[in-house]
N, C-alpha and C. Protein backbone atom coordinates (compact mmCIF):
# COMPACT_ATOMS: atom_id res chain seq x y z
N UNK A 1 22.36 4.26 -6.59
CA UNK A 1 22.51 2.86 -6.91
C UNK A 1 21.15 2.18 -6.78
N UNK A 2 20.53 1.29 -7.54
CA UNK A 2 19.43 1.03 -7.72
C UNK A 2 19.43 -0.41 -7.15
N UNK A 3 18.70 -0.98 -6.50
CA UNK A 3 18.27 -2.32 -6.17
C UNK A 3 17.76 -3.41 -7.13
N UNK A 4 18.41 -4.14 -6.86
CA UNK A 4 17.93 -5.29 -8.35
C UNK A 4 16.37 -6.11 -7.82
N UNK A 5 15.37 -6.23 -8.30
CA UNK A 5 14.36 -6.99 -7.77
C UNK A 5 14.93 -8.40 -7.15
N UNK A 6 14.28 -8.82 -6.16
CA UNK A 6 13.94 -10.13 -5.41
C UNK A 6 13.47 -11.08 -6.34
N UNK A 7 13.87 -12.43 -6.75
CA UNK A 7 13.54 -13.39 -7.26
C UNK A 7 12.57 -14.17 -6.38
N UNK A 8 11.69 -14.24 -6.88
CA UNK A 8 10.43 -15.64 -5.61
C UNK A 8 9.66 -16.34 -6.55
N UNK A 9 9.44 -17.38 -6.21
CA UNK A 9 8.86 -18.49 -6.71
C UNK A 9 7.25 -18.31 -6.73
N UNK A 10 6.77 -18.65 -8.23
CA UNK A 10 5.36 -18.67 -8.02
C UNK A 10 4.49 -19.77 -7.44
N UNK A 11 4.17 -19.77 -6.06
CA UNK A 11 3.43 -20.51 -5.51
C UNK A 11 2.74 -20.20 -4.77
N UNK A 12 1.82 -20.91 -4.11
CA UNK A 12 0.46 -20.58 -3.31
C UNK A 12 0.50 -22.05 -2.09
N UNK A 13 0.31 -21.75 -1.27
CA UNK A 13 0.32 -22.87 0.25
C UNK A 13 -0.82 -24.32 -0.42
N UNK A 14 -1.20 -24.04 -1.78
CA UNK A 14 -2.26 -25.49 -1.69
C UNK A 14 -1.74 -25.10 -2.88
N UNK A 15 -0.63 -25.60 -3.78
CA UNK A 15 -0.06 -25.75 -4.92
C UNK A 15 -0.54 -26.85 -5.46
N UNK A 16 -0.66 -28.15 -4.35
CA UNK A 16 -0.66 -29.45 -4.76
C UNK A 16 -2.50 -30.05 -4.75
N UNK A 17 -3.01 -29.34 -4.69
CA UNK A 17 -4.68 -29.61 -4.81
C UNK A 17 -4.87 -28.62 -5.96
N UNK A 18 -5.43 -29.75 -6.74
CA UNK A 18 -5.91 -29.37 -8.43
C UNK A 18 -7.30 -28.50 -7.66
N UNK A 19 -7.38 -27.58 -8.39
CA UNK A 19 -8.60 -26.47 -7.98
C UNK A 19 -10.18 -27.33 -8.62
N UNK A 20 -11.03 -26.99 -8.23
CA UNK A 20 -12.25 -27.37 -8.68
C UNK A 20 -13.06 -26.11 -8.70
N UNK A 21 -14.34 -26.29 -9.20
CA UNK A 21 -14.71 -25.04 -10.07
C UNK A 21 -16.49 -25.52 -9.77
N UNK A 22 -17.12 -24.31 -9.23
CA UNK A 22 -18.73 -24.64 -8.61
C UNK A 22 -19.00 -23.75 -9.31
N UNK A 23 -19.91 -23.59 -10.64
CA UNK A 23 -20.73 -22.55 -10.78
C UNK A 23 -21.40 -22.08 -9.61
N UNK A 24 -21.27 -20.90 -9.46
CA UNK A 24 -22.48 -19.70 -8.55
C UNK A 24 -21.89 -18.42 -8.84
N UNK A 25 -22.21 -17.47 -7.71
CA UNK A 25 -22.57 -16.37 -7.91
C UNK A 25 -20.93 -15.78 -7.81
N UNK A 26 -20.14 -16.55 -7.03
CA UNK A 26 -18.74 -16.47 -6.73
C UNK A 26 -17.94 -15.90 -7.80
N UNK A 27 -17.87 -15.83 -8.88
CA UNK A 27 -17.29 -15.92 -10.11
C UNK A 27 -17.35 -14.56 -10.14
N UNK A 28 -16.01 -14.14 -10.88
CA UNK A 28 -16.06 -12.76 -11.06
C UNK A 28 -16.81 -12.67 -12.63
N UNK A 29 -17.44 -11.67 -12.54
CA UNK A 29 -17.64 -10.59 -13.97
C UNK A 29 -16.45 -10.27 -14.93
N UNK A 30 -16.53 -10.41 -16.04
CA UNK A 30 -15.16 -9.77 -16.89
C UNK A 30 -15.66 -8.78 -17.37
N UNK A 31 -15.37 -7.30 -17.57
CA UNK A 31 -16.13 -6.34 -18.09
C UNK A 31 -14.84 -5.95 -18.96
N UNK A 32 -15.47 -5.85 -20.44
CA UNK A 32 -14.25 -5.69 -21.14
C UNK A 32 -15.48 -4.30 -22.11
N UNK A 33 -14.41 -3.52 -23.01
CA UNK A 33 -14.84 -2.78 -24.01
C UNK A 33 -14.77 -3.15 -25.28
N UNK A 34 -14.52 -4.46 -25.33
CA UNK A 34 -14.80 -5.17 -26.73
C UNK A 34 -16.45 -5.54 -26.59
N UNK A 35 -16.79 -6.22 -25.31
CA UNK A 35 -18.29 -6.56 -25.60
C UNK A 35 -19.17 -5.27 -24.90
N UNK A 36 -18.67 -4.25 -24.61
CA UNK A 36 -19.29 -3.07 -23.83
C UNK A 36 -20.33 -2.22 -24.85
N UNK A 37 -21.34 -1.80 -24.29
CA UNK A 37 -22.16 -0.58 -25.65
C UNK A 37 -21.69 0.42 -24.57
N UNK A 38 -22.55 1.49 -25.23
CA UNK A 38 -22.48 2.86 -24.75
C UNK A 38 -22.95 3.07 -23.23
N UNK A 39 -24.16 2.39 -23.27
CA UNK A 39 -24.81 2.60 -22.05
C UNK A 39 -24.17 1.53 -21.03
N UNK A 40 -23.41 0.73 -21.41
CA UNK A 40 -23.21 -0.76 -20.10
C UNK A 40 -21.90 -0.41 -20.02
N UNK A 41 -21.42 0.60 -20.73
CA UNK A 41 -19.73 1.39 -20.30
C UNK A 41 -19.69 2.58 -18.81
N UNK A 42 -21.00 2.65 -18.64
CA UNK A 42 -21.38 3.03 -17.25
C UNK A 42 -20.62 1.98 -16.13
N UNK A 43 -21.04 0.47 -16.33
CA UNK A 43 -21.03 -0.52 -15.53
C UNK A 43 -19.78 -0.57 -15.64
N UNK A 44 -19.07 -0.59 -16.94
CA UNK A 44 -17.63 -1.10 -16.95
C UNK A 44 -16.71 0.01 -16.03
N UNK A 45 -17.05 1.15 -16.25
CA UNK A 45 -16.99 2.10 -15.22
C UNK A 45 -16.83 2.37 -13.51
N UNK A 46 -18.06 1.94 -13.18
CA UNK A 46 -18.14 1.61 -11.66
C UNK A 46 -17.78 0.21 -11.41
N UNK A 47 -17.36 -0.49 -12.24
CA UNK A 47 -16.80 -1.87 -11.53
C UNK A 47 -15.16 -1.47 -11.50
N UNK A 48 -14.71 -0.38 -12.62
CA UNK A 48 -13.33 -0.51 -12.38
C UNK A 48 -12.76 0.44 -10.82
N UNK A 49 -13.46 1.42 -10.78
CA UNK A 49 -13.78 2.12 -9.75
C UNK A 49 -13.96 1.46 -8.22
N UNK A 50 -14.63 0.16 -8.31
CA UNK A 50 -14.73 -0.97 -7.51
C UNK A 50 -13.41 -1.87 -7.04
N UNK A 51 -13.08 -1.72 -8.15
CA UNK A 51 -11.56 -2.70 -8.14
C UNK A 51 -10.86 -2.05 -7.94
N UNK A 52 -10.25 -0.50 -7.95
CA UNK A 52 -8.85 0.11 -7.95
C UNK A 52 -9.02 0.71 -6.37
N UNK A 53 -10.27 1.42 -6.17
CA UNK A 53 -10.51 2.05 -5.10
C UNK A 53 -11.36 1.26 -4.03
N UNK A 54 -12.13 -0.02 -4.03
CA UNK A 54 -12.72 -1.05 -3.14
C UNK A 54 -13.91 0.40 -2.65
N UNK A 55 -14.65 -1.01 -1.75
CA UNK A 55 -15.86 -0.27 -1.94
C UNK A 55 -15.56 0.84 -0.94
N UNK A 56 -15.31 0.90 0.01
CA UNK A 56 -15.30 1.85 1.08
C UNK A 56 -14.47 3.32 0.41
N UNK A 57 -14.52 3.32 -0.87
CA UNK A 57 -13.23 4.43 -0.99
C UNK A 57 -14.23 5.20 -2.21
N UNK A 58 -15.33 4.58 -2.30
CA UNK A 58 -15.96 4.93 -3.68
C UNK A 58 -16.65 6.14 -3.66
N UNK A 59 -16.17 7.31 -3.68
CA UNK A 59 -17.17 8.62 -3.77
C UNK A 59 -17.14 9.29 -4.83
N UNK A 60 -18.31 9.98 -4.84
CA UNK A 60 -18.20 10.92 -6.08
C UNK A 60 -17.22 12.03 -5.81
N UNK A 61 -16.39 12.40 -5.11
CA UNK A 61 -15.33 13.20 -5.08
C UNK A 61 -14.36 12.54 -5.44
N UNK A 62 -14.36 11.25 -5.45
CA UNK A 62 -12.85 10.73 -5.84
C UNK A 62 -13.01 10.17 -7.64
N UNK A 63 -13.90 10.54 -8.25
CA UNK A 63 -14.04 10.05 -9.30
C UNK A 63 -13.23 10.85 -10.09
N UNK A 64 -12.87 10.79 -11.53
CA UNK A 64 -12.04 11.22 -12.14
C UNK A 64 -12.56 11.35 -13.99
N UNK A 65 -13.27 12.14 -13.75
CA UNK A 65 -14.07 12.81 -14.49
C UNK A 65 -13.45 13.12 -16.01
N UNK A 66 -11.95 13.12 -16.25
CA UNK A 66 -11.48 13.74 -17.22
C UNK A 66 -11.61 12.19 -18.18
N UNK A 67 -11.11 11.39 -17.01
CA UNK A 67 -10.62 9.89 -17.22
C UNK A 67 -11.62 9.48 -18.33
N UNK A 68 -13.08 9.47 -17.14
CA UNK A 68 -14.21 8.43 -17.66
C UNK A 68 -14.49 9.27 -18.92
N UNK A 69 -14.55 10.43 -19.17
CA UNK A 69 -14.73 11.14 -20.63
C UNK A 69 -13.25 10.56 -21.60
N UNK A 70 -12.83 10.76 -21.46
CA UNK A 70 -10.97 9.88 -22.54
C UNK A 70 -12.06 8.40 -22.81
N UNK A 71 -12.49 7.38 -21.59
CA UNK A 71 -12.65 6.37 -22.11
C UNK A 71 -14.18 5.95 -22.75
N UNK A 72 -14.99 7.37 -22.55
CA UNK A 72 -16.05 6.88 -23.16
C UNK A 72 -16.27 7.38 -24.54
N UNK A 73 -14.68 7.82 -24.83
CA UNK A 73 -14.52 8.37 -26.36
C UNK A 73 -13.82 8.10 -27.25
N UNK A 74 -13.51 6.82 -26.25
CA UNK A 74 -12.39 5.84 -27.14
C UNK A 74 -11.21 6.95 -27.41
N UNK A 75 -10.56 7.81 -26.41
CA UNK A 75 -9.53 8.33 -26.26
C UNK A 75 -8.05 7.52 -25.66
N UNK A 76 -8.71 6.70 -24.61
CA UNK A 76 -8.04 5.84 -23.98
C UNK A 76 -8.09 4.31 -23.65
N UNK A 77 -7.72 3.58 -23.71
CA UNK A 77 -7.63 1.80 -23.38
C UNK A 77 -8.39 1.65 -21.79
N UNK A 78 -8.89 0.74 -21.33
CA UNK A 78 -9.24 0.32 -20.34
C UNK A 78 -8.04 0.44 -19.17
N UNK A 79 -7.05 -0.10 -20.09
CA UNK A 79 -5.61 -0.26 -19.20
C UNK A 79 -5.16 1.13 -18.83
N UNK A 80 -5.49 1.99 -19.78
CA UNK A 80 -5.11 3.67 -19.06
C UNK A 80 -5.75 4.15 -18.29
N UNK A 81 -7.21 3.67 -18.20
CA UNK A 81 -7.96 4.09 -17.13
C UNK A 81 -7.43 3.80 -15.81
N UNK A 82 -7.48 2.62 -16.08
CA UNK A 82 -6.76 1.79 -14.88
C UNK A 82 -5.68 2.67 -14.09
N UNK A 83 -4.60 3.11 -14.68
CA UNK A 83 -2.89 3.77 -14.77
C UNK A 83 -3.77 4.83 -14.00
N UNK A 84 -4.49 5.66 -14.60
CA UNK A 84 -4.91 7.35 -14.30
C UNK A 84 -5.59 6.74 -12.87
N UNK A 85 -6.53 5.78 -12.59
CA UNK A 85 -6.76 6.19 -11.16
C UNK A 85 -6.04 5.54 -10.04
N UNK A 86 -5.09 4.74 -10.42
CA UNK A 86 -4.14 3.87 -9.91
C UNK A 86 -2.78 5.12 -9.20
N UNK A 87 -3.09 6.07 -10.31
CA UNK A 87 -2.02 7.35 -10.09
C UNK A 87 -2.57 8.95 -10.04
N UNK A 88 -4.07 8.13 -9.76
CA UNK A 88 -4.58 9.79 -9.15
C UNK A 88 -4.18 10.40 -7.63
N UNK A 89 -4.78 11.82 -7.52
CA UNK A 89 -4.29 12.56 -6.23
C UNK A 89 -5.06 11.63 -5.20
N UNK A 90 -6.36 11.21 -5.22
CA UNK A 90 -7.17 10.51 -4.40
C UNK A 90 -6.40 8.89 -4.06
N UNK A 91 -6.46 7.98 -5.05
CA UNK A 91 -5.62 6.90 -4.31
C UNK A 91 -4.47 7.26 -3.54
N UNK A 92 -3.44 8.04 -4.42
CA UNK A 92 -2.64 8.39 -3.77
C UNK A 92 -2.87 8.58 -2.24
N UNK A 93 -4.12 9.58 -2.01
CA UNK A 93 -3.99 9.98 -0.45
C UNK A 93 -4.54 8.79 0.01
N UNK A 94 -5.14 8.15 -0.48
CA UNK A 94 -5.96 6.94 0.63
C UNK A 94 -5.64 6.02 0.85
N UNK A 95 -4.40 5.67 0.03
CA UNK A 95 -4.03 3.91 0.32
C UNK A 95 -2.33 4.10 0.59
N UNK A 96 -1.82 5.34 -0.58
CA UNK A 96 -0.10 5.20 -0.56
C UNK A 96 0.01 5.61 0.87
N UNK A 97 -0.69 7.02 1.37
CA UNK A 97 -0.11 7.89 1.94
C UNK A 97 -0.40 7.33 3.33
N UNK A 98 -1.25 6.12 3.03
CA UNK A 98 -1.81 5.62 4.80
C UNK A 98 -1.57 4.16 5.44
N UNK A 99 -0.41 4.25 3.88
CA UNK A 99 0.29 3.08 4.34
C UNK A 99 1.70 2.35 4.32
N UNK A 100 2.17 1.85 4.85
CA UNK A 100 3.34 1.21 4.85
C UNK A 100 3.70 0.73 2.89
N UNK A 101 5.51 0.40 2.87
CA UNK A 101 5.34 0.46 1.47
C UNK A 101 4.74 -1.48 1.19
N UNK A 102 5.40 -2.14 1.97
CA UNK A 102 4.85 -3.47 1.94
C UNK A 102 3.36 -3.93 1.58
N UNK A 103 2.26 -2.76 2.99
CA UNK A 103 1.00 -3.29 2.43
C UNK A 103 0.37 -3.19 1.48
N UNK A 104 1.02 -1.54 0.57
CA UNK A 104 0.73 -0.91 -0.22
C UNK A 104 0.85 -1.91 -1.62
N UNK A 105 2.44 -2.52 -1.27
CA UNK A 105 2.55 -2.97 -2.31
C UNK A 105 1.73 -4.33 -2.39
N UNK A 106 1.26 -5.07 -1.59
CA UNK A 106 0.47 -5.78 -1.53
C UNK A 106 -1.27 -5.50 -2.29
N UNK A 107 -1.64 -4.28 -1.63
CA UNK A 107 -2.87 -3.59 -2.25
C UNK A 107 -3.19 -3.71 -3.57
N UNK A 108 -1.56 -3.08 -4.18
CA UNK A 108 -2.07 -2.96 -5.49
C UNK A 108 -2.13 -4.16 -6.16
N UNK A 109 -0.89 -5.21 -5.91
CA UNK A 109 -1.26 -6.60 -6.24
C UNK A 109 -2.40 -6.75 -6.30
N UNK A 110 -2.96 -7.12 -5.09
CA UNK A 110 -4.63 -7.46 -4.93
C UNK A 110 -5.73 -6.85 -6.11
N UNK A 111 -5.09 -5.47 -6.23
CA UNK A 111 -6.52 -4.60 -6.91
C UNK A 111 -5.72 -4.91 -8.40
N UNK A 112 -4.83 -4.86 -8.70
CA UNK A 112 -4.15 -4.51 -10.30
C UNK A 112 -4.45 -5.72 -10.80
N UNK A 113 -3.20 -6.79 -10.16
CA UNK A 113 -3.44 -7.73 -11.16
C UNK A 113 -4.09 -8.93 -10.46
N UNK A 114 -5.38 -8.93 -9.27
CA UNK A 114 -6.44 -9.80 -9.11
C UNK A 114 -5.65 -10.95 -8.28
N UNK A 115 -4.89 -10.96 -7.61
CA UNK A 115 -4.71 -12.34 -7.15
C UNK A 115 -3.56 -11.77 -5.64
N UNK A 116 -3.75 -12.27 -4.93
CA UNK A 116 -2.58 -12.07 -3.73
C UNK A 116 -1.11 -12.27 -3.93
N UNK A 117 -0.59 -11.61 -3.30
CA UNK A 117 0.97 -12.08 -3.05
C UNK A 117 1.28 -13.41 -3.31
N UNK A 118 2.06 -14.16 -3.63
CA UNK A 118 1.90 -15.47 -3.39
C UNK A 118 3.10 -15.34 -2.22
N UNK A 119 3.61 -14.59 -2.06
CA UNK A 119 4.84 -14.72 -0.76
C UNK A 119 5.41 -13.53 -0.21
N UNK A 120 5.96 -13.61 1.48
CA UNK A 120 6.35 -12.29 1.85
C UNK A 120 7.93 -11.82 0.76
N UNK A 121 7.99 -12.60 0.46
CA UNK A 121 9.93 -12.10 -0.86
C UNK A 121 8.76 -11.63 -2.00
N UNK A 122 8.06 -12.19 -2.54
CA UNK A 122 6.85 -11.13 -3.72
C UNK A 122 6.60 -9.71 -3.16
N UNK A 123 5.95 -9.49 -1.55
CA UNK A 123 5.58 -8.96 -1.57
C UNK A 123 7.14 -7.78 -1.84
N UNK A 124 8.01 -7.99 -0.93
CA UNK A 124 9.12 -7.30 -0.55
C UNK A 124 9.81 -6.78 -1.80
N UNK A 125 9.33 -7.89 -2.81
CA UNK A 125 10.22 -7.22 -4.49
C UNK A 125 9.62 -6.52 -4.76
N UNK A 126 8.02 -6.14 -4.80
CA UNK A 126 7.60 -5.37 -5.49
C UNK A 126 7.69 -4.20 -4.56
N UNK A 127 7.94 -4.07 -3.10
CA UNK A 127 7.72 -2.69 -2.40
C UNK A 127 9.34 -2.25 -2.74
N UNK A 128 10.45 -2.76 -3.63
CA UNK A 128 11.06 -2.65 -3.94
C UNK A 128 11.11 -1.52 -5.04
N UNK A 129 10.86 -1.90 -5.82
CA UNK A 129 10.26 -1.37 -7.80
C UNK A 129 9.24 -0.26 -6.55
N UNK A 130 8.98 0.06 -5.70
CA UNK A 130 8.17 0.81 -5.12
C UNK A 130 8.86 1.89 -4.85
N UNK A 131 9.85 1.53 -4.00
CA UNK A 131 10.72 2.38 -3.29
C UNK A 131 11.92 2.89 -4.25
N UNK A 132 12.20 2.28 -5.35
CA UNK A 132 13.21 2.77 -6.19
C UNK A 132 12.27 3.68 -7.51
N UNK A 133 11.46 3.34 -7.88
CA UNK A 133 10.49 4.02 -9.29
C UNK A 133 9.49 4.92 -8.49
N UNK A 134 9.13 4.69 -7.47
CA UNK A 134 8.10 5.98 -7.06
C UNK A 134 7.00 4.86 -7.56
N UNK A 135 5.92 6.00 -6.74
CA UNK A 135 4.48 5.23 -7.53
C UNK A 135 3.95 5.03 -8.64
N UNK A 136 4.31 6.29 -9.71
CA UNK A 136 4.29 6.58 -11.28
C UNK A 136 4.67 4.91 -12.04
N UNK A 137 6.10 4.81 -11.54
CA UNK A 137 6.73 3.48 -11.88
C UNK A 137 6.37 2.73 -11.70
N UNK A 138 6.03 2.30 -10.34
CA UNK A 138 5.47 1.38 -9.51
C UNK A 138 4.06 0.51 -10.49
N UNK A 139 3.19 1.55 -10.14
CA UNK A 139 2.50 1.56 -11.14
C UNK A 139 2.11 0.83 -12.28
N UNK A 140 3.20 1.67 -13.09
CA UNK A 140 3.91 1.04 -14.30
C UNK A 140 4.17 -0.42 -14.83
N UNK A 141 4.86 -0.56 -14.07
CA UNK A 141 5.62 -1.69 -13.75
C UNK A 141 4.79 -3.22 -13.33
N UNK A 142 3.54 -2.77 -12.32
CA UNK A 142 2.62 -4.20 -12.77
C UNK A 142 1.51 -3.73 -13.90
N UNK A 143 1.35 -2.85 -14.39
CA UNK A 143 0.34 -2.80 -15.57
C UNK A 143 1.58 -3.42 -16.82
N UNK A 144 2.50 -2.89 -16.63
CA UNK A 144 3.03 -3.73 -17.86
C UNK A 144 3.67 -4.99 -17.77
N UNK A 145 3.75 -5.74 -16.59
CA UNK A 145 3.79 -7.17 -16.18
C UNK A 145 3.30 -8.06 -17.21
N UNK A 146 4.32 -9.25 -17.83
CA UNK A 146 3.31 -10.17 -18.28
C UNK A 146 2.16 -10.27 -17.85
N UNK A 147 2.14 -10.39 -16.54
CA UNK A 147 0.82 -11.53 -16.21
C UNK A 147 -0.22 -10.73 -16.37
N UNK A 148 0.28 -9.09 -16.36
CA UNK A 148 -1.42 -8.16 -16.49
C UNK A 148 -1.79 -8.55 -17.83
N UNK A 149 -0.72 -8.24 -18.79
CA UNK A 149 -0.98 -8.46 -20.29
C UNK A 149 -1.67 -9.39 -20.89
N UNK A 150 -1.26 -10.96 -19.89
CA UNK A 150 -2.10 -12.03 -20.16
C UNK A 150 -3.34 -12.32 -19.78
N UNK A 151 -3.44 -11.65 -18.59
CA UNK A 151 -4.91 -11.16 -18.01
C UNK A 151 -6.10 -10.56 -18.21
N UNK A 152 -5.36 -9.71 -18.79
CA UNK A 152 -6.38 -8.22 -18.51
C UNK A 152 -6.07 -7.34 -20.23
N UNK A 153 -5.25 -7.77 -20.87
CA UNK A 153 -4.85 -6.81 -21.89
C UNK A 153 -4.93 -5.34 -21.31
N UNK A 154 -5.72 -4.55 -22.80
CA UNK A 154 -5.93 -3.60 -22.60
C UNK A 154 -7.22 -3.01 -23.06
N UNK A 155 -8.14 -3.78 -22.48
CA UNK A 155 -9.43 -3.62 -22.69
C UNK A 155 -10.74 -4.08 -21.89
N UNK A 156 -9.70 -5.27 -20.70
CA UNK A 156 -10.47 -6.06 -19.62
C UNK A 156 -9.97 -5.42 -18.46
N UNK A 157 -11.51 -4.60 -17.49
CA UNK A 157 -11.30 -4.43 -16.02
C UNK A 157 -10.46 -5.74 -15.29
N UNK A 158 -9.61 -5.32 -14.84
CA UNK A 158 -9.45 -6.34 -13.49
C UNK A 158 -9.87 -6.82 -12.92
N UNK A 159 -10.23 -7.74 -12.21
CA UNK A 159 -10.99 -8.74 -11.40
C UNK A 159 -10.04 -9.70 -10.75
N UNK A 160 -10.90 -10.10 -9.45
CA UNK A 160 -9.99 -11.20 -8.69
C UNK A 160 -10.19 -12.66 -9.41
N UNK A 161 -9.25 -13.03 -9.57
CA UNK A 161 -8.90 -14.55 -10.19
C UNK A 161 -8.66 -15.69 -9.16
């Protein structure tokens, strides 16, 4: 019998203060493969690598070699890159396997689709779709989210928003 997701409201604790906006250095990068060449698909590369795996996780053993060849051959979308290391053996061991399903599911929020939980019932629905689809699904399931789609398509690294 399968669990129906948790309904929660999209909000954030300062809903009611209109955001303001400082140029500096703060601002994320958008690294997409529409404006990418050959050689700055390196960058688009190690920034996504940055975002799925954070810095402390970044080695050349955990890289995924088959991946970055698919996407520097226009074999694969940005967004599959994403999927393949989101559902490699290495995340897997470093974030699923070392953690609770809550924080986990929090994690990937953070790294997938760029923005925090907005609530502990968010977090709890998605360790939901966690615990019923596996990680494969899991996965799945926020890459094909509206909000990634509206975000990020399938051609823009992720970034925090």
């Amino acid at each position: 019998m399968a669990i129906n997701a948790l309904n929660y409201s999209v909000s954030s604790q300062n809903h009611r203060v209109k955001g303001f906006e400082v140029p500096g250095d703060e601002h994320s990068v958008i690294y997409s493969t529409e404006t990418q060449s050959g050689t700055e698909l390196d960058t688009l590369i190690h920034a996504a690598y940055r975002q799925i795996f954070n810095e402390q996780q970044m080695l050349v053993s955990h890289r995924q070699q088959t991946l970055e060849s698919q996407l520097r051959s226009g074999q694969i979308t940005v967004k599959d890159f994403i999927q393949g290391l989101a559902t490699s053996d290495s995340f897997r061991r470093l974030n699923f396997d070392s953690n609770n399903n809550y924080r986990f599911a929090q994690m990937c929020v953070q790294r997938i689709l760029g923005r925090d939980v907005y609530s502990d019932r968010e977090k709890i629905s998605w360790s939901i779709v966690l615990a019923t689809k596996g990680l494969p699904g899991f996965i799945d399931a926020l890459l094909s989210s509206d909000e990634y789609q509206e975000n990020f398509g399938h051609n823009i690294v992720p970034y925090q928003r």
